[in-house]
Protein backbone atom coordinates (compact mmCIF):
# COMPACT_ATOMS: atom_id res chain seq x y z
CA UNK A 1 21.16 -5.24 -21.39
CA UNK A 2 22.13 -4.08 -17.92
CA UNK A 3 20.38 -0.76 -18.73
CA UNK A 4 17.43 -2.62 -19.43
CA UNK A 5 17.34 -4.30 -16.42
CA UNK A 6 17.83 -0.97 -14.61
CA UNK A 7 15.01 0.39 -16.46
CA UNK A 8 12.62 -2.11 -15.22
CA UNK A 9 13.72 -2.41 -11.30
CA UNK A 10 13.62 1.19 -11.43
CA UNK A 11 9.98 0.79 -13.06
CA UNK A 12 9.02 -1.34 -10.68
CA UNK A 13 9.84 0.13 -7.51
CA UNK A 14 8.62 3.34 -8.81
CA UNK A 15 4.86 1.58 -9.56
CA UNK A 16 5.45 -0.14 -5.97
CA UNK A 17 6.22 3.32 -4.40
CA UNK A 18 2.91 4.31 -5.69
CA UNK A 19 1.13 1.62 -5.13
CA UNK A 20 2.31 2.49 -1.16
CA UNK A 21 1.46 5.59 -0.95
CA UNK A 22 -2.38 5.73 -2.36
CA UNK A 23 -2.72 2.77 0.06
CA UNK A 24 -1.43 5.04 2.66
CA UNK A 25 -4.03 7.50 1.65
CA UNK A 26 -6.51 5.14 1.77
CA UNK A 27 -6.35 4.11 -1.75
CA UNK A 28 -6.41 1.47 -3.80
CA UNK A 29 -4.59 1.35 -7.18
CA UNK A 30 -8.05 1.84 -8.87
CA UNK A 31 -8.53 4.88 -7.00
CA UNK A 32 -11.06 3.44 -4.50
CA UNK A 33 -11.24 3.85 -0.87
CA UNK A 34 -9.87 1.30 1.04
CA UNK A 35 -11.06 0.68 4.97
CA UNK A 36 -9.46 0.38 7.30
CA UNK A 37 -8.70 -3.25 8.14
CA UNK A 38 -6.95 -3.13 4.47
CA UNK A 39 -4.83 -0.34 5.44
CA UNK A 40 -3.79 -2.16 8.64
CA UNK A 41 -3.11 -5.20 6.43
CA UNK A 42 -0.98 -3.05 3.78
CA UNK A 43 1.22 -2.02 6.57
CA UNK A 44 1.87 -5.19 8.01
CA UNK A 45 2.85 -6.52 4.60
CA UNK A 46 5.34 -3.82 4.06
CA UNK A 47 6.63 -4.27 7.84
CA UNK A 48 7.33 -8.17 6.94
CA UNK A 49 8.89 -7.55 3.34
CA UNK A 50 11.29 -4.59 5.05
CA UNK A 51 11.72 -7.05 8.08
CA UNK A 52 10.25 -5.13 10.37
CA UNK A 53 8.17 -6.75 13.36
């Protein structure tokens, strides 16, 4: 069970990893360009979940 568990938060931060970096790039996860303003937005949302200000 605890493997399981493992498994999946490792899953999961591994798709959320991704998910940050092709939005760095400019990305979205459907591999379309994103402007600017979303970029801007990304960051901010990472900032506040990593409780940054």
């Amino acid at each position: 069970m605890i493997r399981l568990i493992h498994a999946r938060a490792s899953d999961a931060l591994e798709a959320l990893n991704d998910d940050i970096e092709m939005a760095t790039n400019g990305y979205d996860r459907r591999g379309r360009e994103i402007g600017v303003a979303v970029l801007r937005g990304t960051a901010r949302a990472r900032d506040a979940a990593n409780g940054c200000t």
